[in-house]
C-alpha atoms as a PDB file:
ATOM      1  CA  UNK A   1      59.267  17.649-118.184  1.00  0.00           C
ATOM      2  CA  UNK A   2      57.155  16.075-115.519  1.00  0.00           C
ATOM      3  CA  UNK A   3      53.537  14.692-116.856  1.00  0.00           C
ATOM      4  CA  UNK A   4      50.546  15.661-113.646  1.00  0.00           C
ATOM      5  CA  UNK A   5      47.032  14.794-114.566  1.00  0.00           C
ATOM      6  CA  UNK A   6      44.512  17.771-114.181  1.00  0.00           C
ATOM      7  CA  UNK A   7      41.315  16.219-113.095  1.00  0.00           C
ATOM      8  CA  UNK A   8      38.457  18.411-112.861  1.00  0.00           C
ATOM      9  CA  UNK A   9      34.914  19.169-113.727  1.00  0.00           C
ATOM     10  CA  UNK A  10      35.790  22.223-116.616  1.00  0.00           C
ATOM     11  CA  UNK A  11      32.046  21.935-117.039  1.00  0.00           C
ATOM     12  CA  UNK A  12      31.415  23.904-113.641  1.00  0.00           C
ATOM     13  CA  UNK A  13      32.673  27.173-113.704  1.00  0.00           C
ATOM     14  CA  UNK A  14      34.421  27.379-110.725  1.00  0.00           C
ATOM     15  CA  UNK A  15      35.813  24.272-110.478  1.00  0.00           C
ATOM     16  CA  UNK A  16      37.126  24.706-114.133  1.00  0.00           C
ATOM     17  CA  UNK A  17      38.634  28.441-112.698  1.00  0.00           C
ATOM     18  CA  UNK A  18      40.173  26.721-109.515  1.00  0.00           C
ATOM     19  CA  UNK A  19      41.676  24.083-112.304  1.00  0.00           C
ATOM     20  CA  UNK A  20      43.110  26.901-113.760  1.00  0.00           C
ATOM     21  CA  UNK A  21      44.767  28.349-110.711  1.00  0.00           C
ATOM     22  CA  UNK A  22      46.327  25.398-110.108  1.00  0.00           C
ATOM     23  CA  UNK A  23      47.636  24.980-113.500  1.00  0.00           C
ATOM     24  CA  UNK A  24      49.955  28.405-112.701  1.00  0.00           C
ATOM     25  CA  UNK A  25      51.135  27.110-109.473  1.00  0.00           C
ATOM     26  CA  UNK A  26      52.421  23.823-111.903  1.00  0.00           C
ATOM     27  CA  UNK A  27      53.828  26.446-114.618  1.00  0.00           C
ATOM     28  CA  UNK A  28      56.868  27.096-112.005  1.00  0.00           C
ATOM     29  CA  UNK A  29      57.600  23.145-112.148  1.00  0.00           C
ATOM     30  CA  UNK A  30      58.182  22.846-115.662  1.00  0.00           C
ATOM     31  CA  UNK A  31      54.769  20.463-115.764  1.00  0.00           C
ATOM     32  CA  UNK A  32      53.138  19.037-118.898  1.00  0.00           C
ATOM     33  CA  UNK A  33      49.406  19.017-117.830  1.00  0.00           C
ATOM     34  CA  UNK A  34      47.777  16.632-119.245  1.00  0.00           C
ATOM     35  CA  UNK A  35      43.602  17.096-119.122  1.00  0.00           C
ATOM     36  CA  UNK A  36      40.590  14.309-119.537  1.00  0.00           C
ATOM     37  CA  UNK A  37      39.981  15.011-123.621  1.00  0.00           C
ATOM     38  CA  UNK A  38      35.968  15.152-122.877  1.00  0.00           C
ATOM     39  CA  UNK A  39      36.645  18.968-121.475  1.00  0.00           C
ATOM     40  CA  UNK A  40      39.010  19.732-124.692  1.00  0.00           C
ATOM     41  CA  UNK A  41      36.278  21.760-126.644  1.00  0.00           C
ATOM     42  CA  UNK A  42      35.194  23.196-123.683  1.00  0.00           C
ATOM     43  CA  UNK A  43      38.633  24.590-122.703  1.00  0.00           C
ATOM     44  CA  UNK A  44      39.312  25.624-126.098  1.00  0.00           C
ATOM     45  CA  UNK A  45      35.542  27.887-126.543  1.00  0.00           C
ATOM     46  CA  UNK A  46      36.380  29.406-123.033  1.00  0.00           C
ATOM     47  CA  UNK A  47      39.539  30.590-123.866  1.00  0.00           C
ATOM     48  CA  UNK A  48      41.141  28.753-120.875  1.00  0.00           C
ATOM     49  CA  UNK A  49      43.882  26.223-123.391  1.00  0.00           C
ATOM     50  CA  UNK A  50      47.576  27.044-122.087  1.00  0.00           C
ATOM     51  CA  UNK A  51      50.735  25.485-124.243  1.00  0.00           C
ATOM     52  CA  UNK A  52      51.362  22.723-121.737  1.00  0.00           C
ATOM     53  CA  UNK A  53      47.988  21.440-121.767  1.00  0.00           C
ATOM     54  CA  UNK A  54      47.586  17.545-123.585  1.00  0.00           C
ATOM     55  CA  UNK A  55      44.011  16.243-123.987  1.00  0.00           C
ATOM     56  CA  UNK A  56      43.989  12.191-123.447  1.00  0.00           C
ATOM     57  CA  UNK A  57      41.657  10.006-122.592  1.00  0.00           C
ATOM     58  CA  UNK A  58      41.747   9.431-118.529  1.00  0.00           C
ATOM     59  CA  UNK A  59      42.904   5.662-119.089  1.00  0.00           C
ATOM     60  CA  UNK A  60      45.579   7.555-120.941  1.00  0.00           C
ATOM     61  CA  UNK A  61      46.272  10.177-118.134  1.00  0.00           C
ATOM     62  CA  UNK A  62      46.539   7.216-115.476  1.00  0.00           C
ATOM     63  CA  UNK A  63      49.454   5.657-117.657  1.00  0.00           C
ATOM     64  CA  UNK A  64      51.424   8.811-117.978  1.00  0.00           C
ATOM     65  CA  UNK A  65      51.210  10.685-114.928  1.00  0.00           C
ATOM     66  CA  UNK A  66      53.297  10.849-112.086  1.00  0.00           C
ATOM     67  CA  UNK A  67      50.820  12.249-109.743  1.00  0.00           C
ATOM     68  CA  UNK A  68      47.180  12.501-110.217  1.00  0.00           C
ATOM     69  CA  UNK A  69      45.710  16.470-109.205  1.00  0.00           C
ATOM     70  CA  UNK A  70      42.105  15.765-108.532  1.00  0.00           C
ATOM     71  CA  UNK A  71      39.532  18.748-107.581  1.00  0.00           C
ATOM     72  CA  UNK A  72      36.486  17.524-106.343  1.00  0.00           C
ATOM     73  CA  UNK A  73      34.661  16.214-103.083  1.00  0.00           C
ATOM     74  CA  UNK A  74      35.325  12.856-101.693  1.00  0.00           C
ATOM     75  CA  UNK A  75      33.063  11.410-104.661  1.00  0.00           C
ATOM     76  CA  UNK A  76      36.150  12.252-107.594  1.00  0.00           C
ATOM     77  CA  UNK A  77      38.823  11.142-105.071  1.00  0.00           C
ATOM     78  CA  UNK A  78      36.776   8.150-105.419  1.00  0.00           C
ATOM     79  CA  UNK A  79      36.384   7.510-108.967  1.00  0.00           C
ATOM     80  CA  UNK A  80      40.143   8.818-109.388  1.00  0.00           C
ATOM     81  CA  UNK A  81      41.363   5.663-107.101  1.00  0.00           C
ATOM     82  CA  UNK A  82      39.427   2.827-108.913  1.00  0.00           C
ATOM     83  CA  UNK A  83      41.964   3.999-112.046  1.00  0.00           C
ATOM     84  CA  UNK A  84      45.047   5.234-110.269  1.00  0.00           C
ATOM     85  CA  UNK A  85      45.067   2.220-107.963  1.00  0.00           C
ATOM     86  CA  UNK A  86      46.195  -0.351-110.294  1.00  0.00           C
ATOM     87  CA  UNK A  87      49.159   1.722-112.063  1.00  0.00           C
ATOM     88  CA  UNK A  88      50.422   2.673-108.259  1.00  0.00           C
ATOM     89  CA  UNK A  89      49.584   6.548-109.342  1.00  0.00           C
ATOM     90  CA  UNK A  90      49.086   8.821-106.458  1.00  0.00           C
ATOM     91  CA  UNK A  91      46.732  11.088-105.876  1.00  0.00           C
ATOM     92  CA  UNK A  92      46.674  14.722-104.486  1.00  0.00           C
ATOM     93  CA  UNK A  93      42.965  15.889-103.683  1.00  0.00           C
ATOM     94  CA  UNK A  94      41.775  19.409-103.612  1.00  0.00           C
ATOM     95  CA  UNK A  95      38.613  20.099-102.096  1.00  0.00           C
ATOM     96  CA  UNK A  96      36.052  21.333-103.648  1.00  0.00           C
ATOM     97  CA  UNK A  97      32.703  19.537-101.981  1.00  0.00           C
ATOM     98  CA  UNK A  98      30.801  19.266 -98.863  1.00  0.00           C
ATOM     99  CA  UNK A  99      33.372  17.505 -96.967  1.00  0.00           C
ATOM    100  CA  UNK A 100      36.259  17.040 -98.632  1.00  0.00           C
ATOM    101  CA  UNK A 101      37.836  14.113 -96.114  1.00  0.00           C
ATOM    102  CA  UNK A 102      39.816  12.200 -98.366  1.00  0.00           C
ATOM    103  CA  UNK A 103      41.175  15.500-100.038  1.00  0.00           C
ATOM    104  CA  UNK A 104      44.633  17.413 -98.884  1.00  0.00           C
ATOM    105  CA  UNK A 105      43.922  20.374 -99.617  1.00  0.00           C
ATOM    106  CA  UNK A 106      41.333  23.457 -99.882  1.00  0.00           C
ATOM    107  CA  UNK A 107      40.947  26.007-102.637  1.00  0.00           C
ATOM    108  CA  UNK A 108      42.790  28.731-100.186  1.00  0.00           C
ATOM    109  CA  UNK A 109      46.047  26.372 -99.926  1.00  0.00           C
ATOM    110  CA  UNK A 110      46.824  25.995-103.537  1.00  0.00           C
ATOM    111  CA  UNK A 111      50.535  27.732-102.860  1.00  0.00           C
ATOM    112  CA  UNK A 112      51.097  24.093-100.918  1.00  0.00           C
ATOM    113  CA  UNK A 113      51.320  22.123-104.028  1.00  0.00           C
ATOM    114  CA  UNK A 114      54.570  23.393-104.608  1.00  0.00           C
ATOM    115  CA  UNK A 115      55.698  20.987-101.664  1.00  0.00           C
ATOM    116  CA  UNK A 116      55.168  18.184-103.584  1.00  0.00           C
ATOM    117  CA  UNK A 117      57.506  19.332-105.744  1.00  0.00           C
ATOM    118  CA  UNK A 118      60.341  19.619-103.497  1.00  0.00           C
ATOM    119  CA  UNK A 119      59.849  16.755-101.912  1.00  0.00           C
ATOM    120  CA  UNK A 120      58.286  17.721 -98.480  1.00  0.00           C
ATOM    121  CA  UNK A 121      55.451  15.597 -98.949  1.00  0.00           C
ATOM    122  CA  UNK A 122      54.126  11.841 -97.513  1.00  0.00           C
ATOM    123  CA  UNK A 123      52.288   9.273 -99.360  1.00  0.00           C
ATOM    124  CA  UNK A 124      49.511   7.849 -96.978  1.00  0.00           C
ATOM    125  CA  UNK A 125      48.095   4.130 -98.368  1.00  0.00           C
ATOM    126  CA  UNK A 126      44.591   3.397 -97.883  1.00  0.00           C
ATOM    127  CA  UNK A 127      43.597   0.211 -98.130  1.00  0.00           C
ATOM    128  CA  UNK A 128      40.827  -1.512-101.067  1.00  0.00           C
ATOM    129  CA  UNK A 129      38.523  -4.214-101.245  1.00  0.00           C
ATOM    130  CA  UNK A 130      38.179  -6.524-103.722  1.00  0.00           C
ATOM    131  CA  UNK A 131      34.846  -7.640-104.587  1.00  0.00           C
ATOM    132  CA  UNK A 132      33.679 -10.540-106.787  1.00  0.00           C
ATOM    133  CA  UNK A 133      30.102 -11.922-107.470  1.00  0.00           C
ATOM    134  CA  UNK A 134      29.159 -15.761-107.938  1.00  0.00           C
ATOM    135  CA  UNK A 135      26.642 -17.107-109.320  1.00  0.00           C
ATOM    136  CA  UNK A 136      24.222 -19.746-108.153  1.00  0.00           C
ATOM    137  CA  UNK A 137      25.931 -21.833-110.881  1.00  0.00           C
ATOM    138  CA  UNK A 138      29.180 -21.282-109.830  1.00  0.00           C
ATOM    139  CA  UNK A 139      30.154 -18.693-112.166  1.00  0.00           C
ATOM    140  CA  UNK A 140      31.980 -15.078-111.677  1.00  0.00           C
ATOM    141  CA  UNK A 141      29.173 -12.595-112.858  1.00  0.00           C
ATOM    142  CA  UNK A 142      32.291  -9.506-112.721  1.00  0.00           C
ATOM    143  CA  UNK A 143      34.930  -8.173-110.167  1.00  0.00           C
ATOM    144  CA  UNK A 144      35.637  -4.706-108.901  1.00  0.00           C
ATOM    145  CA  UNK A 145      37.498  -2.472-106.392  1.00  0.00           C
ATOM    146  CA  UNK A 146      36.584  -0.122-103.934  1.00  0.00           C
ATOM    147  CA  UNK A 147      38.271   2.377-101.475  1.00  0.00           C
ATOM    148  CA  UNK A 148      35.425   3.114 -99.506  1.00  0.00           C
ATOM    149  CA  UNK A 149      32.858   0.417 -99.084  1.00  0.00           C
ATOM    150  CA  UNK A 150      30.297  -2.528-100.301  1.00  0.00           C
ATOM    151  CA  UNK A 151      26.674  -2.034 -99.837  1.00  0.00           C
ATOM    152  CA  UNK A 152      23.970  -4.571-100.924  1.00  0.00           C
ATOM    153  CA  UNK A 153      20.805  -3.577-100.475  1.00  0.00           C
ATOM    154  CA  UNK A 154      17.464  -3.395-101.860  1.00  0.00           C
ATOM    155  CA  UNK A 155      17.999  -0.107-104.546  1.00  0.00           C
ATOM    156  CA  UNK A 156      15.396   2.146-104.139  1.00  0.00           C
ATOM    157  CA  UNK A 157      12.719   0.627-102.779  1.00  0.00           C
ATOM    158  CA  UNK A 158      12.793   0.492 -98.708  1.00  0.00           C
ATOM    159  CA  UNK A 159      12.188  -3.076 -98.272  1.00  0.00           C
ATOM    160  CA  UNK A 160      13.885  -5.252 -95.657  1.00  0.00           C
ATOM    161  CA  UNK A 161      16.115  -7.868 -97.341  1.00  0.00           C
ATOM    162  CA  UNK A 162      17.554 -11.326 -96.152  1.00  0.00           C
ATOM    163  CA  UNK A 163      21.375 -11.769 -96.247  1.00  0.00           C
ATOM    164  CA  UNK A 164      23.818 -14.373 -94.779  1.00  0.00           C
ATOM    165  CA  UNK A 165      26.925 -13.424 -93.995  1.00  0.00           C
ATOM    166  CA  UNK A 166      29.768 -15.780 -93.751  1.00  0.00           C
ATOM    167  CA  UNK A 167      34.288 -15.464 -93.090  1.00  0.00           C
ATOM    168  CA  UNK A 168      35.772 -18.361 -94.971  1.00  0.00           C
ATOM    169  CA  UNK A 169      33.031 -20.673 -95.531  1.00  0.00           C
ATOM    170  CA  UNK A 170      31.981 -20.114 -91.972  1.00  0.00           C
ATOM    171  CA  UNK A 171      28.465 -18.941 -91.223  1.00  0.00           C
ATOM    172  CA  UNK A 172      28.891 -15.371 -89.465  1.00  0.00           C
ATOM    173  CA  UNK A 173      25.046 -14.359 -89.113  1.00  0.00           C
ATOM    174  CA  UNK A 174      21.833 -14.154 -90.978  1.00  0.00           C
ATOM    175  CA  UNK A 175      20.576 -10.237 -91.112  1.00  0.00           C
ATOM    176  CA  UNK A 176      17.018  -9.045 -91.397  1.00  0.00           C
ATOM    177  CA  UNK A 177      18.094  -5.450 -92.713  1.00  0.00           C
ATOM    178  CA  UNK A 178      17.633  -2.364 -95.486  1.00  0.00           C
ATOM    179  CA  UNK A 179      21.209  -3.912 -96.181  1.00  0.00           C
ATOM    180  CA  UNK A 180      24.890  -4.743 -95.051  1.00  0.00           C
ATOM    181  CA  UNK A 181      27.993  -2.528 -95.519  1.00  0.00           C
ATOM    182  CA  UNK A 182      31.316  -3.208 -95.464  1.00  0.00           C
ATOM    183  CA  UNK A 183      33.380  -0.834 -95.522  1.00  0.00           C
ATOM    184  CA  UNK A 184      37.180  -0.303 -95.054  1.00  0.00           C
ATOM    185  CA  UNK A 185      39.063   2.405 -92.589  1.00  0.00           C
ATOM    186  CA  UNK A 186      38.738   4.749 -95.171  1.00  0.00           C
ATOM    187  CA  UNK A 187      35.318   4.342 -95.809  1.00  0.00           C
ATOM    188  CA  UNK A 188      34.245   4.141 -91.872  1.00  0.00           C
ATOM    189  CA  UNK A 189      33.792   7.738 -92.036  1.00  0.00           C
ATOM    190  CA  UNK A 190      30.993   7.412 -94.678  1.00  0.00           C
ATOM    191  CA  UNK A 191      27.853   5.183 -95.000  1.00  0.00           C
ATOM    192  CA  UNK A 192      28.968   2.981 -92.631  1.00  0.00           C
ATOM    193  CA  UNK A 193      29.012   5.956 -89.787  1.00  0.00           C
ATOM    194  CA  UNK A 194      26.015   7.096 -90.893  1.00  0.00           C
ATOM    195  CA  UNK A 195      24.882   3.658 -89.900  1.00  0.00           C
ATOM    196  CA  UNK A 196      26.153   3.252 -86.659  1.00  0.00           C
ATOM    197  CA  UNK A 197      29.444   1.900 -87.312  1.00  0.00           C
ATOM    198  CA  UNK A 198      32.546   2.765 -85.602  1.00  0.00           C
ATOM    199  CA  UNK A 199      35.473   5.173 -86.688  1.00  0.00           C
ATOM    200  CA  UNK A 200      38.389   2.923 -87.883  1.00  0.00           C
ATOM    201  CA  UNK A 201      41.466   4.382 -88.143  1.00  0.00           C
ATOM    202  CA  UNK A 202      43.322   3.564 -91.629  1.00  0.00           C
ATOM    203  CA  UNK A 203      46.018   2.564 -89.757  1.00  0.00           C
ATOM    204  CA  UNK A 204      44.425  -0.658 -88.840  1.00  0.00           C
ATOM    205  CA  UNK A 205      44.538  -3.472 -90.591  1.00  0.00           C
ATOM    206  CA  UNK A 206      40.800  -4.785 -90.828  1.00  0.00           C
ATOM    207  CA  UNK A 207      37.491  -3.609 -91.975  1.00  0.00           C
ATOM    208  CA  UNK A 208      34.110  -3.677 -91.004  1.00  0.00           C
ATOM    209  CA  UNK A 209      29.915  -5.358 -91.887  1.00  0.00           C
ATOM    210  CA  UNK A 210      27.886  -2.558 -90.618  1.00  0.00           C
ATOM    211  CA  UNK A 211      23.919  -3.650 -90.921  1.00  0.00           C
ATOM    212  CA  UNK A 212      21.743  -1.257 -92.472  1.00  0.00           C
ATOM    213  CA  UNK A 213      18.616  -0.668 -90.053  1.00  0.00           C
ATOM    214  CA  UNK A 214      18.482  -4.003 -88.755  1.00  0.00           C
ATOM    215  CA  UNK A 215      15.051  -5.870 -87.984  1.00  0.00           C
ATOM    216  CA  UNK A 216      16.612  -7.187 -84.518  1.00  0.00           C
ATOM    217  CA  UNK A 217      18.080  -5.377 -81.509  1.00  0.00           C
ATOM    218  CA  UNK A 218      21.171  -8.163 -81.102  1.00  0.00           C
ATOM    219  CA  UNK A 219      22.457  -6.777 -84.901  1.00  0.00           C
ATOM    220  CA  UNK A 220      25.703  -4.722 -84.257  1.00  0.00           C
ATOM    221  CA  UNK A 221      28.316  -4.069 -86.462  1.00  0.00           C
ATOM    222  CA  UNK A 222      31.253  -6.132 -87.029  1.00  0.00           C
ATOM    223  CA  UNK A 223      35.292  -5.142 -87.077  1.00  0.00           C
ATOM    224  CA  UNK A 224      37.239  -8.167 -89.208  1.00  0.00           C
ATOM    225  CA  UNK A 225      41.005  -8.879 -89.903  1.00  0.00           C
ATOM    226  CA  UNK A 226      41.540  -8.229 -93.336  1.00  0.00           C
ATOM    227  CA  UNK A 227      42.489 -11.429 -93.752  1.00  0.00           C
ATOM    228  CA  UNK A 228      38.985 -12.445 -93.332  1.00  0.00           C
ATOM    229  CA  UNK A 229      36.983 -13.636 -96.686  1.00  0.00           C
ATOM    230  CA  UNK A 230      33.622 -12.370 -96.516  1.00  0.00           C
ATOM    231  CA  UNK A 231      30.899 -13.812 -98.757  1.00  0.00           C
ATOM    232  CA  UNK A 232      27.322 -12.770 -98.513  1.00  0.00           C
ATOM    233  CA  UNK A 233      24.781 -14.803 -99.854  1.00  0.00           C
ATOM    234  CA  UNK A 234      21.171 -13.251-101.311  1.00  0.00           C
ATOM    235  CA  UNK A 235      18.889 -15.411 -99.322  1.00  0.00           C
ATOM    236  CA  UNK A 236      15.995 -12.913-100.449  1.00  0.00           C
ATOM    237  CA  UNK A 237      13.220 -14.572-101.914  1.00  0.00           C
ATOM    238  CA  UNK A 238      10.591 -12.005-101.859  1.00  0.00           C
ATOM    239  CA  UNK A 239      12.684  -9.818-104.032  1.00  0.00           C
ATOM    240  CA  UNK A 240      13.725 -10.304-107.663  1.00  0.00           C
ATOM    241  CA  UNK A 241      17.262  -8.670-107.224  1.00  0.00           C
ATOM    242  CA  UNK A 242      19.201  -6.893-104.469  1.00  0.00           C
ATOM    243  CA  UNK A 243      22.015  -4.352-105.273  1.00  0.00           C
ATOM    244  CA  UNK A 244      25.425  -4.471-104.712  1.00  0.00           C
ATOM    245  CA  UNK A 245      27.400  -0.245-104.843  1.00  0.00           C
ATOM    246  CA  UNK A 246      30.852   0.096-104.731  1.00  0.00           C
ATOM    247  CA  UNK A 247      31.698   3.771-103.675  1.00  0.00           C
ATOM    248  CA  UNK A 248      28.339   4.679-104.224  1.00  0.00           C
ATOM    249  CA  UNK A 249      28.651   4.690-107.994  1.00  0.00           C
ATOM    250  CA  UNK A 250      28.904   1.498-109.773  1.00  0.00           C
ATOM    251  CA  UNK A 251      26.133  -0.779-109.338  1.00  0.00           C
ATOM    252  CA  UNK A 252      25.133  -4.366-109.874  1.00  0.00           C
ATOM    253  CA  UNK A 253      22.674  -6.981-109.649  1.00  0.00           C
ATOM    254  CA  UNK A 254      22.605  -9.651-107.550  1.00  0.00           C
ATOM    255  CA  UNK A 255      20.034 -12.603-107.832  1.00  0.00           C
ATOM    256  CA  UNK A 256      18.791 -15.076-105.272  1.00  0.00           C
ATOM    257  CA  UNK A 257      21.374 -17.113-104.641  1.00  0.00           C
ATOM    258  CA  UNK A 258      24.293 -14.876-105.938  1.00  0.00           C
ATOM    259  CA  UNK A 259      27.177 -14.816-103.812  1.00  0.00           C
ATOM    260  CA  UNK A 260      29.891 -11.896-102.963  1.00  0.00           C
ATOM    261  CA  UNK A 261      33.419 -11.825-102.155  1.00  0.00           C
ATOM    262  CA  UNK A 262      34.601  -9.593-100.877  1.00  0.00           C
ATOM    263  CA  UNK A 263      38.420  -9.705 -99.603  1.00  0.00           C
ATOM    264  CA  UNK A 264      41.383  -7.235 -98.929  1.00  0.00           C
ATOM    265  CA  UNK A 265      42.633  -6.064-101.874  1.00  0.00           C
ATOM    266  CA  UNK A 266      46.332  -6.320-103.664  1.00  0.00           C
ATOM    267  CA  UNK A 267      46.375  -2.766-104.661  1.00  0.00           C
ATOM    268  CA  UNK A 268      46.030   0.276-102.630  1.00  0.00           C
ATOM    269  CA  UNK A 269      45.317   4.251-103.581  1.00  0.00           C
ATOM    270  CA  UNK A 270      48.103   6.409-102.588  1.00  0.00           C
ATOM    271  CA  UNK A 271      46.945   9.749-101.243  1.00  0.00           C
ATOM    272  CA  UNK A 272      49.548  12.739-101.240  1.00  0.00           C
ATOM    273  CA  UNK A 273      49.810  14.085 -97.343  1.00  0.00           C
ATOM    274  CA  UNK A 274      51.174  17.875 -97.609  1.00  0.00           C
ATOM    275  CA  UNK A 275      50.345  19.380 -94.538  1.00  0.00           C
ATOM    276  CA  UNK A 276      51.055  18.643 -90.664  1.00  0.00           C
ATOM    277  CA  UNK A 277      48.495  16.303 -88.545  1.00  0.00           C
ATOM    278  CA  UNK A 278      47.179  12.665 -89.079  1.00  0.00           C
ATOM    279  CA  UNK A 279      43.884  11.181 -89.477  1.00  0.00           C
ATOM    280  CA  UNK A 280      42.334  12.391 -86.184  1.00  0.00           C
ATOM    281  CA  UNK A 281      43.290  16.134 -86.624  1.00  0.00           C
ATOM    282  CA  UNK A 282      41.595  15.667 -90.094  1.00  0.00           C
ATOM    283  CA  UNK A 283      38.164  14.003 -88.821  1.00  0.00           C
ATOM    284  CA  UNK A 284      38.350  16.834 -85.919  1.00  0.00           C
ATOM    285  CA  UNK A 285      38.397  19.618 -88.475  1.00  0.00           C
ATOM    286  CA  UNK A 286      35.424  17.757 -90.705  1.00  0.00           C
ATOM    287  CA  UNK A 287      33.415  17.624 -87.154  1.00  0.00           C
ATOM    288  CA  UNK A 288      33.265  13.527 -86.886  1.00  0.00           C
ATOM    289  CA  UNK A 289      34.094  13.741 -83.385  1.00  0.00           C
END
């Protein structure tokens, strides 16, 4: 019996009845289905349980699954990576967001999960970052992953911020900005477009520093090897903390003088590829370009 983790929102009622449809397309596979144990109550009161359903905790689903089925937009895919990542667990992505451009698949292409199955399937790896943050006294405040992108900036208040930017000890540039991205090829179609930085095509091994609303006209974004080690330095003194995101959900502070490092990272998130066409057919049909 094969173990696939379920991932879903069974709190939403249509995303918990697409969850179910793709839980009969796994019945033909001889699948134990193993769901996050949060929804477990949930399932049970809506009459939705089936015998090959296990509740586990998602650190649990991560270390028994073979493949990772996440519904959600680009957001879950996400969250899904920063766990799946590190136990080389891939991940097939159904769509069910705005965009979806991480994800494989939409609702009305469900009968293509049987492909994975029988092997007509590749595994596309996307490249992470590694991030860590120094202290002014030399000391690692906590380290992290991310798929798509760094962003230190202010938080909510829209105040210009002071940042130095530097590749191995070297000074880069000094930015007068809302903030500084960096994002990877994945994450090039995200923040960092929205921004004004370039398309990157995951193939490529590099990312990119994309200023946020820059207080100069020479600031442009930057494409680096990912060999590069990036550090950038809170030189802000008018402000009591910036804010460092990764993927635009975990957050942290970062104090005058903290520093972040932010290299390529060891492990990578393995995304299912089903259908036919490669990254450009896919940013076509989300109407990038």
């Amino acid at each position: 019996m094969r173990n696939i983790g379920l991932i879903a929102n069974f709190n939403v009622k249509e995303k918990a009845q697409t969850a179910l449809l793709v839980a009969d397309k796994l019945e033909a596979f001889d699948c134990k289905i193993l769901i996050p144990s949060q929804y477990k109550e949930k399932i049970f009161r809506g009459m939705m349980h089936r015998s090959n359903f296990e509740y586990l905790s998602y650190d649990e689903i991560y270390e028994r699954a073979e493949l990772a089925i996440v519904l959600g937009g680009d957001g879950f895919i996400l969250d899904a990576s920063r766990r799946a990542a590190p136990l080389g667990v891939p991940i097939l992505g159904i769509n069910l967001g705005r965009v979806g451009y991480m994800a494989e698949l939409e609702v009305d292409e469900l009968d293509l999960i049987e492909k994975y199955f029988t092997g007509e399937y590749r595994i596309d790896e996307r490249a992470m970052l590694e991030v860590r943050v120094i202290s002014s006294g030399e000391l690692q405040k906590f380290s992290s992953y991310a798929l798509n992108d760094v962003v230190i900036a202010n938080g909510s208040t829209a105040r210009i911020v002071d940042l130095q930017l530097l590749d191995n000890g070297e000074p880069i540039s000094t930015y007068r900005a809302d903030g500084l991205i960096v994002a990877t090829p994945t994450g090039s179609t995200a923040y960092s477009l929205s921004a004004g930085g370039p398309i990157v095509d995951p193939k490529l091994s590099c990312f990119c520093v994309t200023p946020i609303c820059p207080h100069s006209l020479g600031a442009r974004p930057i494409v680096f090897p990912d060999s590069a080690k990036l550090e950038i330095k809170n030189i802000c003194v008018r402000e009591k903390l910036l804010h460092l995101t990764l993927d635009g959900k975990a957050t942290f502070d970062m104090f005058y003088g903290d520093v972040a490092e932010i290299s390529r990272a060891k492990l990578s998130t393995k995304l299912v590829r089903i259908k036919s066409g490669g990254f450009y057919s896919k940013i076509r049909a989300k109407k990038f370009m």
